[in-house]
C-alpha atoms as a PDB file:
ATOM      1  CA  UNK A   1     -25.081  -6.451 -31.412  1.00  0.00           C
ATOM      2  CA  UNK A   2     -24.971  -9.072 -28.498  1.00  0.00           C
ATOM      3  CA  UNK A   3     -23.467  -8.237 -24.637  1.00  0.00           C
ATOM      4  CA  UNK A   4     -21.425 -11.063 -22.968  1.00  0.00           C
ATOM      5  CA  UNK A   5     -20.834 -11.310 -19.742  1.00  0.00           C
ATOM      6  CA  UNK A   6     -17.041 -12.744 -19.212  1.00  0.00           C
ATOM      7  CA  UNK A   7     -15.902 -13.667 -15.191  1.00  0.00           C
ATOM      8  CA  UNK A   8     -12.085 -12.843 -14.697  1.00  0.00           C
ATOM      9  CA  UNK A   9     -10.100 -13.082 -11.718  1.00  0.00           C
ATOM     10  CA  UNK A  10     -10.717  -8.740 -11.124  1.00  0.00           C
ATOM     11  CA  UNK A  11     -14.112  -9.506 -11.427  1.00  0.00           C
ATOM     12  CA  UNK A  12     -17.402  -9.430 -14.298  1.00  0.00           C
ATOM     13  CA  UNK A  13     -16.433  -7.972 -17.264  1.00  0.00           C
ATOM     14  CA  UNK A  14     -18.892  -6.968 -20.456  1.00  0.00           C
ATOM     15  CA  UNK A  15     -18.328  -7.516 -23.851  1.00  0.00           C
ATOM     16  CA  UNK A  16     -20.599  -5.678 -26.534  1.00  0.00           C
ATOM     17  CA  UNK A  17     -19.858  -7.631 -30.084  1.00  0.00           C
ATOM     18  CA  UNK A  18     -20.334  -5.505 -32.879  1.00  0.00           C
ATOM     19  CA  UNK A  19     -20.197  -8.330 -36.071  1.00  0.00           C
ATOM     20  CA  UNK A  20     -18.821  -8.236 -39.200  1.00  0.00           C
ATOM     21  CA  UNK A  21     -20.636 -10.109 -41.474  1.00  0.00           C
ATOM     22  CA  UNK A  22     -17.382 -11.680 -43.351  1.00  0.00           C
ATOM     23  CA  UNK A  23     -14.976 -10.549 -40.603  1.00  0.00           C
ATOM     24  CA  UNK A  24     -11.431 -10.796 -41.013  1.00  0.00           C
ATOM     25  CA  UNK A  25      -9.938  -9.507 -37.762  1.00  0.00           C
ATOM     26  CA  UNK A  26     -11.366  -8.738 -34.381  1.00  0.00           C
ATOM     27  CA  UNK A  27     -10.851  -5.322 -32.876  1.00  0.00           C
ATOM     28  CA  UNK A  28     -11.267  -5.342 -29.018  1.00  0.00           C
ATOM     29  CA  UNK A  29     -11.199  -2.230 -27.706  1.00  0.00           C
ATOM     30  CA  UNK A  30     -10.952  -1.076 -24.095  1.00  0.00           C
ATOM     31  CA  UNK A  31     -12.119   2.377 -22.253  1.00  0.00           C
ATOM     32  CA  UNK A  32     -10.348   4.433 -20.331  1.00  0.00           C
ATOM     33  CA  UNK A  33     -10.222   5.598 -16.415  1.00  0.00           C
ATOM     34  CA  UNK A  34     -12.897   7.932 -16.639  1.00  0.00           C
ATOM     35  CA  UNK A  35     -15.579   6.762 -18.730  1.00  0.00           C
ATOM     36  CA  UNK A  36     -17.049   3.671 -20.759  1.00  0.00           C
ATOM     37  CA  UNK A  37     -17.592   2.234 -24.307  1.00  0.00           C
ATOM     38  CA  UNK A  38     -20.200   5.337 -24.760  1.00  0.00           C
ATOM     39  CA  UNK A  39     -16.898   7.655 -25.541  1.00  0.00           C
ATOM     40  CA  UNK A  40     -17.348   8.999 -28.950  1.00  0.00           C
ATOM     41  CA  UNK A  41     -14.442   7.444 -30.908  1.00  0.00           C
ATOM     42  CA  UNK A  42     -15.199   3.931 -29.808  1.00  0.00           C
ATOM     43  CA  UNK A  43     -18.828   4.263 -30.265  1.00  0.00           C
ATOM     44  CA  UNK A  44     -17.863   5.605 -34.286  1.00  0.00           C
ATOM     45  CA  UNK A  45     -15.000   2.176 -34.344  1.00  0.00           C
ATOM     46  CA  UNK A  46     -18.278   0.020 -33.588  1.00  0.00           C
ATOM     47  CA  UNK A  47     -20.270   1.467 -36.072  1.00  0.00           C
ATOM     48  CA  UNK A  48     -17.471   2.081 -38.820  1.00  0.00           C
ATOM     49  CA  UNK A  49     -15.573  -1.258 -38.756  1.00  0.00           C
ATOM     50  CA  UNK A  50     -18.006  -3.960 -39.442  1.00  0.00           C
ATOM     51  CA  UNK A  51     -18.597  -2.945 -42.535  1.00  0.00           C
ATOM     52  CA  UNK A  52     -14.746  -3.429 -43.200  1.00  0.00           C
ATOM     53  CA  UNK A  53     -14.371  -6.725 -42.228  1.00  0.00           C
ATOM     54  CA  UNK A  54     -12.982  -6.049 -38.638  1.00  0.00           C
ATOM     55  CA  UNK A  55     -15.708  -7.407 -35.753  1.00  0.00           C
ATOM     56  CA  UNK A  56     -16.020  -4.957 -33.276  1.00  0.00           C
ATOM     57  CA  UNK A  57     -15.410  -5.901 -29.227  1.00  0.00           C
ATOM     58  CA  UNK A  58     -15.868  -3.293 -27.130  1.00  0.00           C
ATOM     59  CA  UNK A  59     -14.572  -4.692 -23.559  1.00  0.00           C
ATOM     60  CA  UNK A  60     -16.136  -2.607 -19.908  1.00  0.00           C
ATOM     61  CA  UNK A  61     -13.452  -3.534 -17.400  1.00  0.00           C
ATOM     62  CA  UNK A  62     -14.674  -5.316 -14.137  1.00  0.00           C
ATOM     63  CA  UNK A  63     -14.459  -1.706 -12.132  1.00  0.00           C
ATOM     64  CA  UNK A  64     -16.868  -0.654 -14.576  1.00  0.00           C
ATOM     65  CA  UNK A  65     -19.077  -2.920 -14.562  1.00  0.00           C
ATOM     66  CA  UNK A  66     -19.612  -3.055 -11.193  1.00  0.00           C
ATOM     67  CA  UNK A  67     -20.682   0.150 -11.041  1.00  0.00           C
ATOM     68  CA  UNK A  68     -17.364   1.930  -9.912  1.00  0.00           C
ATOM     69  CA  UNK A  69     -16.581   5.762 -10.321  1.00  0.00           C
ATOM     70  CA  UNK A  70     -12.306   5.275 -10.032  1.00  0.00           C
ATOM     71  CA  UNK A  71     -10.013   2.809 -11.827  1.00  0.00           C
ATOM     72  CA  UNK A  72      -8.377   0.608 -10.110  1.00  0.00           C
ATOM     73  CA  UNK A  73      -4.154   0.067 -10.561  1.00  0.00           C
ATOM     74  CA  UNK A  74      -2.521  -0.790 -13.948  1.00  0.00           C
ATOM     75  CA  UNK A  75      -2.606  -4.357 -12.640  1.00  0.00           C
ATOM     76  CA  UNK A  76      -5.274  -5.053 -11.899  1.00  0.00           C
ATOM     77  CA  UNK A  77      -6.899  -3.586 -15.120  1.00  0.00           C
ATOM     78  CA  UNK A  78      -4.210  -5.717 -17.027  1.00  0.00           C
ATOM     79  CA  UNK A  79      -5.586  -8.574 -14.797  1.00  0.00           C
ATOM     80  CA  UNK A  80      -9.256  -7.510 -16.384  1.00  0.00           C
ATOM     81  CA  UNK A  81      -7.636  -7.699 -19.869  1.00  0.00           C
ATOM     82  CA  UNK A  82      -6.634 -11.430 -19.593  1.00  0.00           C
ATOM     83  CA  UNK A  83      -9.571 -12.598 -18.071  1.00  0.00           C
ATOM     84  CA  UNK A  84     -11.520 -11.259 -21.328  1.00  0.00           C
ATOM     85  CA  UNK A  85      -9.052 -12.141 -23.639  1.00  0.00           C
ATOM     86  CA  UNK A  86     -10.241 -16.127 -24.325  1.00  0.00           C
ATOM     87  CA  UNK A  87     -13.349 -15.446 -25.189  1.00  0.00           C
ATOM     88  CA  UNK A  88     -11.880 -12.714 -27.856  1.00  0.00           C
ATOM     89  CA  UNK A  89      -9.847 -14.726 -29.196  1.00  0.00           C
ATOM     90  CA  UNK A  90     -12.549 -17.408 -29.466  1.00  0.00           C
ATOM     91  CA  UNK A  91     -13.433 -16.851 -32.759  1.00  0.00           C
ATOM     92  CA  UNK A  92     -10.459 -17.767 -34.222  1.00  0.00           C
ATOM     93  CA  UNK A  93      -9.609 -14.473 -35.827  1.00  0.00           C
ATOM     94  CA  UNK A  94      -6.404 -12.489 -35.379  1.00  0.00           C
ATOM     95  CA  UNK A  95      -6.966  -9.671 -32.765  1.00  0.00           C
ATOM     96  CA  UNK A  96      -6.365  -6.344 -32.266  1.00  0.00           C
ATOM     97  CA  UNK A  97      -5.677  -5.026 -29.199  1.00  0.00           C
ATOM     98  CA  UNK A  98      -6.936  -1.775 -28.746  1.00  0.00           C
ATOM     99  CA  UNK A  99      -8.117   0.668 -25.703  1.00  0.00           C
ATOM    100  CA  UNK A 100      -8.316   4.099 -25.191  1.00  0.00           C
ATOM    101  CA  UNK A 101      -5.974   5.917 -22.744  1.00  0.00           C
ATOM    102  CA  UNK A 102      -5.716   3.599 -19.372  1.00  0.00           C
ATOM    103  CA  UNK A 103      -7.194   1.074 -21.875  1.00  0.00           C
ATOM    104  CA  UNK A 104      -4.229   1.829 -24.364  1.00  0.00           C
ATOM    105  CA  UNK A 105      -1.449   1.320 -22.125  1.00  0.00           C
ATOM    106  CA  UNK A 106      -3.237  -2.290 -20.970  1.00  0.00           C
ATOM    107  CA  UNK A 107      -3.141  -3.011 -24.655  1.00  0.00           C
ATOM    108  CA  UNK A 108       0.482  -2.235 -24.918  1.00  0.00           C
ATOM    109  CA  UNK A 109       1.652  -3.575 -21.886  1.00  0.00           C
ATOM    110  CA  UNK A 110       0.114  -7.408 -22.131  1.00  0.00           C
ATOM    111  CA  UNK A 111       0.153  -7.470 -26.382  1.00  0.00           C
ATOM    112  CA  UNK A 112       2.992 -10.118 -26.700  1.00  0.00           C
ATOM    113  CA  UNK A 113       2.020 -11.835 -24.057  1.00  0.00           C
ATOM    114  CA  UNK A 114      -1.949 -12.420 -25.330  1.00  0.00           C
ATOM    115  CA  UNK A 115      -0.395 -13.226 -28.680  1.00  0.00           C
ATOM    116  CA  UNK A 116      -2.364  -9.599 -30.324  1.00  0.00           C
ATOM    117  CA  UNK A 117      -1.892  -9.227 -34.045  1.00  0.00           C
ATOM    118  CA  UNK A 118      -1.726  -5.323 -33.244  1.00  0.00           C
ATOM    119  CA  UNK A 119      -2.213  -2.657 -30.966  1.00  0.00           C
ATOM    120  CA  UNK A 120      -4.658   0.277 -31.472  1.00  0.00           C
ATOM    121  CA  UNK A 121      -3.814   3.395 -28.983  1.00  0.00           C
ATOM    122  CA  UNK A 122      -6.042   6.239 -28.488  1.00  0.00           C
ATOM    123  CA  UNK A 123      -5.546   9.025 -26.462  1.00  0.00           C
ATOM    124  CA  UNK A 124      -2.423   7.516 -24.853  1.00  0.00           C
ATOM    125  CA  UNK A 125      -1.564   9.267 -22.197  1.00  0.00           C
ATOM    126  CA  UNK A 126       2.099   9.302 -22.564  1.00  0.00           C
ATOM    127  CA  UNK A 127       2.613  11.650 -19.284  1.00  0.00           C
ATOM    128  CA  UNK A 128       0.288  12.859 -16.429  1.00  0.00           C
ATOM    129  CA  UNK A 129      -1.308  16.518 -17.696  1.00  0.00           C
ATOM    130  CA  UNK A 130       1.441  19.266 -16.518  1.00  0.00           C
ATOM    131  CA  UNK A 131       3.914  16.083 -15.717  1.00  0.00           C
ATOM    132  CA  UNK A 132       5.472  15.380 -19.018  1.00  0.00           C
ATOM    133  CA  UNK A 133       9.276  14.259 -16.979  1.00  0.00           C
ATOM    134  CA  UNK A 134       6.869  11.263 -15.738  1.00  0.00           C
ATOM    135  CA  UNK A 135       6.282   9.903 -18.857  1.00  0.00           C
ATOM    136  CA  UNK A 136       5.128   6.376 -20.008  1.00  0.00           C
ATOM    137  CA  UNK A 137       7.282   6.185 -23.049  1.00  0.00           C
ATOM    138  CA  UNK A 138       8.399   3.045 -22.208  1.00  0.00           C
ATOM    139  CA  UNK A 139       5.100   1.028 -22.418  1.00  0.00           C
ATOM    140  CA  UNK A 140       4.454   2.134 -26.365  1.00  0.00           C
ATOM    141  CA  UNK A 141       7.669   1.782 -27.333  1.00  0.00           C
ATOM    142  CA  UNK A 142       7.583  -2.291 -25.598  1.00  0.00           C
ATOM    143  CA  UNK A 143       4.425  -2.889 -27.134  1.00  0.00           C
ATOM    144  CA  UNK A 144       5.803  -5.300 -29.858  1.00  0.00           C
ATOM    145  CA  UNK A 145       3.987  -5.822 -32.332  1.00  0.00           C
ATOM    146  CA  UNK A 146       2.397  -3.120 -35.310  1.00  0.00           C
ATOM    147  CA  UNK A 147       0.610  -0.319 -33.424  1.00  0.00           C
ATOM    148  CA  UNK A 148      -1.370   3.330 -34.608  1.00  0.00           C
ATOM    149  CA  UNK A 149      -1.545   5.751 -31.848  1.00  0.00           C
ATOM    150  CA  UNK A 150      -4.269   7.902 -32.696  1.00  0.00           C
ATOM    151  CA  UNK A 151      -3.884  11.173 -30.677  1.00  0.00           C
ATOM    152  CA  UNK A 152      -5.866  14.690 -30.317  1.00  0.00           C
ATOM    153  CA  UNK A 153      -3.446  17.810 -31.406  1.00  0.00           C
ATOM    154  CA  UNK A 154      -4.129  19.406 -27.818  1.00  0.00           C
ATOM    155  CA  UNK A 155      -4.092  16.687 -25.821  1.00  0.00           C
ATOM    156  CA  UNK A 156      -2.819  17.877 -21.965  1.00  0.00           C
ATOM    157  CA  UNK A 157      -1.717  13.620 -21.677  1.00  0.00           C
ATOM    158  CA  UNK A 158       0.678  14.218 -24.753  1.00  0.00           C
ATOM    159  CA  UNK A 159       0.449  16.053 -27.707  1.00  0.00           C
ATOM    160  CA  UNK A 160       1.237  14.646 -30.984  1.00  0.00           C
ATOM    161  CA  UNK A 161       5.173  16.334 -31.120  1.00  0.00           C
ATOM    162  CA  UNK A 162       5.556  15.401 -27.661  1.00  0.00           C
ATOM    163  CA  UNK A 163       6.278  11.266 -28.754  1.00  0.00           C
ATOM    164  CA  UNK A 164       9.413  10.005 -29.295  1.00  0.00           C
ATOM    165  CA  UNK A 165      10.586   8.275 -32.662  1.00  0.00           C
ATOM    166  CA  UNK A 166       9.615   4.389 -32.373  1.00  0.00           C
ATOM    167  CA  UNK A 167       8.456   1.604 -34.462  1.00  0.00           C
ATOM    168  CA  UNK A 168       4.479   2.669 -34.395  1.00  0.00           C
ATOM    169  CA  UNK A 169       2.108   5.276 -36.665  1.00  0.00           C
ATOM    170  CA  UNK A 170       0.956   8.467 -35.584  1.00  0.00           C
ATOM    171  CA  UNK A 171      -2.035   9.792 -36.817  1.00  0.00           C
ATOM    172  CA  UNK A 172      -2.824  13.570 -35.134  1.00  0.00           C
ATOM    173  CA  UNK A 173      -6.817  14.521 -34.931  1.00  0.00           C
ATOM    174  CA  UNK A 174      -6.139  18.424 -35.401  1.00  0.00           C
ATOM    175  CA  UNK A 175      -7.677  20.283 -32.370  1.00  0.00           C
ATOM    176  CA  UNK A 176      -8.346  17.085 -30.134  1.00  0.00           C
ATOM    177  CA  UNK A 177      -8.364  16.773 -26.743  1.00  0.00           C
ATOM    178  CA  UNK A 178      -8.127  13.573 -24.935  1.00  0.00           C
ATOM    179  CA  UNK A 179     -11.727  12.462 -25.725  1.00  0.00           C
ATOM    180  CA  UNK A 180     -11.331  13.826 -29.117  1.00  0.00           C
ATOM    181  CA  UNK A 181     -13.496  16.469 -28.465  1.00  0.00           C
ATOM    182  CA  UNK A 182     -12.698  19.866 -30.644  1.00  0.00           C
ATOM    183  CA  UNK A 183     -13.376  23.577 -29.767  1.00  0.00           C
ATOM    184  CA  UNK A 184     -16.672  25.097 -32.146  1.00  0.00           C
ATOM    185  CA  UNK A 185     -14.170  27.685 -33.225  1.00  0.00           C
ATOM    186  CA  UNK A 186     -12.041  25.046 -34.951  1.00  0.00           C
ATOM    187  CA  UNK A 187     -11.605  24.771 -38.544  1.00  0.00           C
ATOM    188  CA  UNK A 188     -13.094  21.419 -38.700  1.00  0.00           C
ATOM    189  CA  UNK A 189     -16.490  19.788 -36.872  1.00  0.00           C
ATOM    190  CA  UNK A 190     -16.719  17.526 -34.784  1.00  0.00           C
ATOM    191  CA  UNK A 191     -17.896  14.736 -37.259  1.00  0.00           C
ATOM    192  CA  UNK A 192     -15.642  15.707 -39.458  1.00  0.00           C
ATOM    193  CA  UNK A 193     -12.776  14.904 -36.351  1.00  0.00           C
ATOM    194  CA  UNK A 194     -14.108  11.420 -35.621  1.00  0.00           C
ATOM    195  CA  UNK A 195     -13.869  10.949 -39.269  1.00  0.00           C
ATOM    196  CA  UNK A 196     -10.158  11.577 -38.650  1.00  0.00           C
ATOM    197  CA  UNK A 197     -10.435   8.648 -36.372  1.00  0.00           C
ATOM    198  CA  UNK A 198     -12.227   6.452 -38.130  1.00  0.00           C
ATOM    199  CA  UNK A 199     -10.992   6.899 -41.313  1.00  0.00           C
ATOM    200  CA  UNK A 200      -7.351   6.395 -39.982  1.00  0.00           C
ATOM    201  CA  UNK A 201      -8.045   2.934 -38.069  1.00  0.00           C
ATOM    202  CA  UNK A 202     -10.177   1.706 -41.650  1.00  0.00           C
ATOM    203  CA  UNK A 203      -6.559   2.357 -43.539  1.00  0.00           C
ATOM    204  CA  UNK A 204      -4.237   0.516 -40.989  1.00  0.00           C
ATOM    205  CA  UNK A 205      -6.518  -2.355 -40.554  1.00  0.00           C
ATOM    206  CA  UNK A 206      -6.417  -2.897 -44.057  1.00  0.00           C
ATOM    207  CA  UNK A 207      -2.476  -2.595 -44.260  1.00  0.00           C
ATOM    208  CA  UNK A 208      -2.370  -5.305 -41.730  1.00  0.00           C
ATOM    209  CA  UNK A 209      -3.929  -8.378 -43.257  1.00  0.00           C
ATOM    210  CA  UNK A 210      -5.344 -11.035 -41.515  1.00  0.00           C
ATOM    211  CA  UNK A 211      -2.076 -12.702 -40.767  1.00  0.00           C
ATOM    212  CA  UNK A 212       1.140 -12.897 -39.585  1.00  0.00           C
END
């Protein structure tokens, strides 16, 4: 594990490499408004991937970096997102663009235009919680390229049956909320729901290949 330091035009950002030893693809992988890289389904990605062939990137936006409590506008996080994106594609391996909720609608919205291989959604928050008439439909279903939205079952951003039909995969983590967290009175642990994640993401990079 090695931490990069990467200047964009939002400001520092930090990228944590995670290394396959014969890597085939690159997963970078964003956070979301509220937290950092230590949320529990991109901490599991990190561990979980390498040993699949898929390097690990997990990207701290400049706001974060710098030691701010509030995201700034979708802009200027998709601002963030370019800035980083040269050195991730340095290696010369296809990339995935991936983020979790703010972070997954950055990887949607600017995926054609980096060039990603795919997009990897968690927790996207298709509609403010109570809000679904404002929803963001529209940025998942322009993403435009092969995408997996991985999403909790009681998610108050979306819940699974709340997403329209479109040209991505759905894969539901039963009991979920939007950090993938599940009640102790589920049926199934809380391992046993990052498993869910992890699990999901190992079986869709591997139907993706490491071109075209």
């Amino acid at each position: 594990m090695t931490t990069e330091t990467i200047g964009t035009d939002a400001g520092d950002a930090r990228i944590t490499w995670h290394p396959a030893k014969r890597p085939r693809l690159l997963l970078a992988v964003s956070h979301g408004a509220g937290g950092g890289i230590e949320a529990r389904d991109l901490r599991a990605l990190a561990e979980v991937l390498p040993g699949h062939g898929v390097t690990v990137a997990l990207v701290e936006q400049p706001w974060r970096v710098a030691g701010k409590k509030v995201a700034p506008a979708p802009k200027t996080l998709d601002i963030g997102w370019r800035g980083v994106w040269p050195a991730l594609a340095a290696p010369g391996l296809p990339v995935i663009s991936g983020g979790r909720s703010a972070g997954a609608r950055v990887a949607c919205r600017t995926a054609v235009e980096l060039g990603a291989r795919a997009v990897l959604a968690l927790s996207f928050p298709l509609h403010p919680p109570g809000k679904p008439e404002k929803s963001r439909a529209g940025e998942l279903l322009g993403a435009g390229v092969p995408t997996l939205v991985v999403q909790g079952g009681n998610d108050p951003f979306g819940k699974p049956e709340e997403f329209p039909d479109g040209d991505y995969e759905l894969i539901e983590v039963p009991y979920g909320d939007h950090g993938f967290a599940v009640p102790k009175r589920a049926p199934l642990g809380q391992d046993e729901a990052v498993a869910v994640i992890t699990d999901a993401v190992v079986k869709w990079v591997g139907s993706l290949g490491s071109r075209g």
